[in-house]
Protein backbone atom coordinates (compact mmCIF):
# COMPACT_ATOMS: atom_id res chain seq x y z
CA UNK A 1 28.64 -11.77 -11.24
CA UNK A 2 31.26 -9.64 -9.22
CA UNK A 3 29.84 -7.76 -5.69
CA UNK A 4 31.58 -4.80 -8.06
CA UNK A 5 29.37 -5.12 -10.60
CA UNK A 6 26.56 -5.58 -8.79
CA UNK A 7 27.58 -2.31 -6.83
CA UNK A 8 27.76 -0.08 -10.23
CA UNK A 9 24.54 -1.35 -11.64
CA UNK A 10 22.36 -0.61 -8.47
CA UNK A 11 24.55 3.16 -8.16
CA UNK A 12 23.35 3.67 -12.12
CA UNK A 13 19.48 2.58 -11.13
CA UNK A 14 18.11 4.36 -8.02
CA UNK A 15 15.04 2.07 -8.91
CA UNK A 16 15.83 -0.82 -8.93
CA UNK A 17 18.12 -0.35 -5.77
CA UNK A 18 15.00 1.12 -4.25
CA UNK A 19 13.12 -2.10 -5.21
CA UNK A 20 15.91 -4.79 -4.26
CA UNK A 21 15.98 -3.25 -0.81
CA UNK A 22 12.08 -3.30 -0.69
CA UNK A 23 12.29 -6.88 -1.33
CA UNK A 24 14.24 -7.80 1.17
CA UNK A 25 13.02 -6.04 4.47
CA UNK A 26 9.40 -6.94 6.17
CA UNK A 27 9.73 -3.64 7.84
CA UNK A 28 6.95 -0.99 6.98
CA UNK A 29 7.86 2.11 5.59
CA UNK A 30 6.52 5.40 6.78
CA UNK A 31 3.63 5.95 3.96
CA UNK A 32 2.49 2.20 4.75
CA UNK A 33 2.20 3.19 8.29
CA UNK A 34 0.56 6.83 7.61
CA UNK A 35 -2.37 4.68 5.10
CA UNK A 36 -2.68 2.29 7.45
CA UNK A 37 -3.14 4.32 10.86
CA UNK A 38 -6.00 6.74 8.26
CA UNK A 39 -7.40 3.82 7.69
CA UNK A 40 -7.51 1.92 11.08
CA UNK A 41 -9.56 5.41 12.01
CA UNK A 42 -12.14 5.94 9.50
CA UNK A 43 -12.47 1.83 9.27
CA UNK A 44 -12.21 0.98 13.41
CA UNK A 45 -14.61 -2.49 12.58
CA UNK A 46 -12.22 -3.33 10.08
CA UNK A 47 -10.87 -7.06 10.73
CA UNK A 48 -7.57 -7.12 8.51
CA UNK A 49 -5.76 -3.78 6.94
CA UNK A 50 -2.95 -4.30 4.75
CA UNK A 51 -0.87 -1.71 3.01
CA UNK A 52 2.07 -2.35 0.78
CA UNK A 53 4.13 0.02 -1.12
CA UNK A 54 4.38 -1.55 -3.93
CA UNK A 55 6.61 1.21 -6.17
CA UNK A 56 9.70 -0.23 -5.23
CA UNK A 57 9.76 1.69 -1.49
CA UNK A 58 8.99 5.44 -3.18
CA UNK A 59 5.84 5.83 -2.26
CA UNK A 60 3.99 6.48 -5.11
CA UNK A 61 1.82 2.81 -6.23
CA UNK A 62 0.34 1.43 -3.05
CA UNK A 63 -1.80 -1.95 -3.06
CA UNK A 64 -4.13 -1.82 0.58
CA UNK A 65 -6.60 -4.71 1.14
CA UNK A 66 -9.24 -3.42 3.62
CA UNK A 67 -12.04 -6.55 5.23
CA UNK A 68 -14.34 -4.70 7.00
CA UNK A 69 -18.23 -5.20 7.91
CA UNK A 70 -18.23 -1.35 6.90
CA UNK A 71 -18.60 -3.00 3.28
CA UNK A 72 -21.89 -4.53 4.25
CA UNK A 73 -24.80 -4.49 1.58
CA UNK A 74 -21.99 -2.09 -0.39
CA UNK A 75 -21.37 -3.33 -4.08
CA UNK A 76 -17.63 -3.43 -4.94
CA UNK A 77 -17.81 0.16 -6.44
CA UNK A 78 -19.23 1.48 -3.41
CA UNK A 79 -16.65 0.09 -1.16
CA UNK A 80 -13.53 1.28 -2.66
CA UNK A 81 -14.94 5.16 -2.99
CA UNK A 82 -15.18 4.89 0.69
CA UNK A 83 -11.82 3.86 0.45
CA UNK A 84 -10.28 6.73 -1.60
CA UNK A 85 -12.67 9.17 0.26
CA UNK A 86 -10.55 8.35 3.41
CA UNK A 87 -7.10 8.34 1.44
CA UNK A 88 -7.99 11.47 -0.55
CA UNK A 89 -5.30 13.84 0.35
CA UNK A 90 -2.80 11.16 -0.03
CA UNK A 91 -3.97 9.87 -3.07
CA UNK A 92 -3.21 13.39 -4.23
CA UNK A 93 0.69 12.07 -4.75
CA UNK A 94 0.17 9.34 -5.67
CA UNK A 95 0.81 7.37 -9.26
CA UNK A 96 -1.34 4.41 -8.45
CA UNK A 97 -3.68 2.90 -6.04
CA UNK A 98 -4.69 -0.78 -5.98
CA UNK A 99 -7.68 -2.08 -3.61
CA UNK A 100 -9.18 -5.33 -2.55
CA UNK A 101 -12.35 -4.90 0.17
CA UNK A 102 -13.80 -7.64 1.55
CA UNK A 103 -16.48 -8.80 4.35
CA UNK A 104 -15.47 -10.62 7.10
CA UNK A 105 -16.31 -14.57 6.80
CA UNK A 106 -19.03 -15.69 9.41
C-alpha cells in the first residue's frame, strides 16, 4: 500500500482515523482525565483507577476499572451503581459504559 492511499482512506473515515491515532498514543485524553479525577474524589481509598476511551478517542464508549475497599461486603451490582451514581452527568453523553470493580488483594 501507497502512504497516498493510506492518506485518502483515513480523509474518507473520520473513524477509523480517530481510532488509528488512539492506538498509537499512551497519552490520556481529556474525558479519561475528567472520569478519572470524578472518580479519584468520590473513590479517595481506591487502590487502582483506570479509564480508557475506548470509542476510538470520541468520547462516547468508555471502559473504567475501579479496585477499591469502597466495594467491601457490596455484591457486583451494588458496586457498579455506585459507580454510575458518581459518573451520572457524564454518562448522560455517553453511548456506552463498561466497568470492572474489584477489592484490593490482602
Amino acid at each position: 500500500m501507497t502512504s497516498r492511499f493510506l492518506e485518502r482512506v483515513l480523509k474518507r473515515n473520520s473513524y477509523l482515523n480517530s481510532y488509528l491515532s488512539r492506538l498509537f498514543t499512551s497519552e490520556p485524553n481529556a474525558g479519561e482525565i475528567r472520569i478519572k479525577e470524578k472518580l479519584s474524589s468520590k473513590f479517595p481509598a481506591a487502590t487502582s483507577i483506570q479509564v480508557e476511551d475506548i470509542s476510538g478517542g470520541c468520547g462516547s464508549m468508555y471502559q473504567i476499572y475501579v479496585e477499591s475497599t469502597d466495594f467491601k461486603g457490596l455484591n457486583t451490582v451494588k458496586q457498579h451503581q455506585l459507580i454510575t451514581k458518581a459518573l451520572q452527568e457524564e454518562i448522560k453523553s455517553m453511548h456506552g459504559l463498561r466497568i470492572t470493580t474489584s477489592l484490593p488483594k490482602s
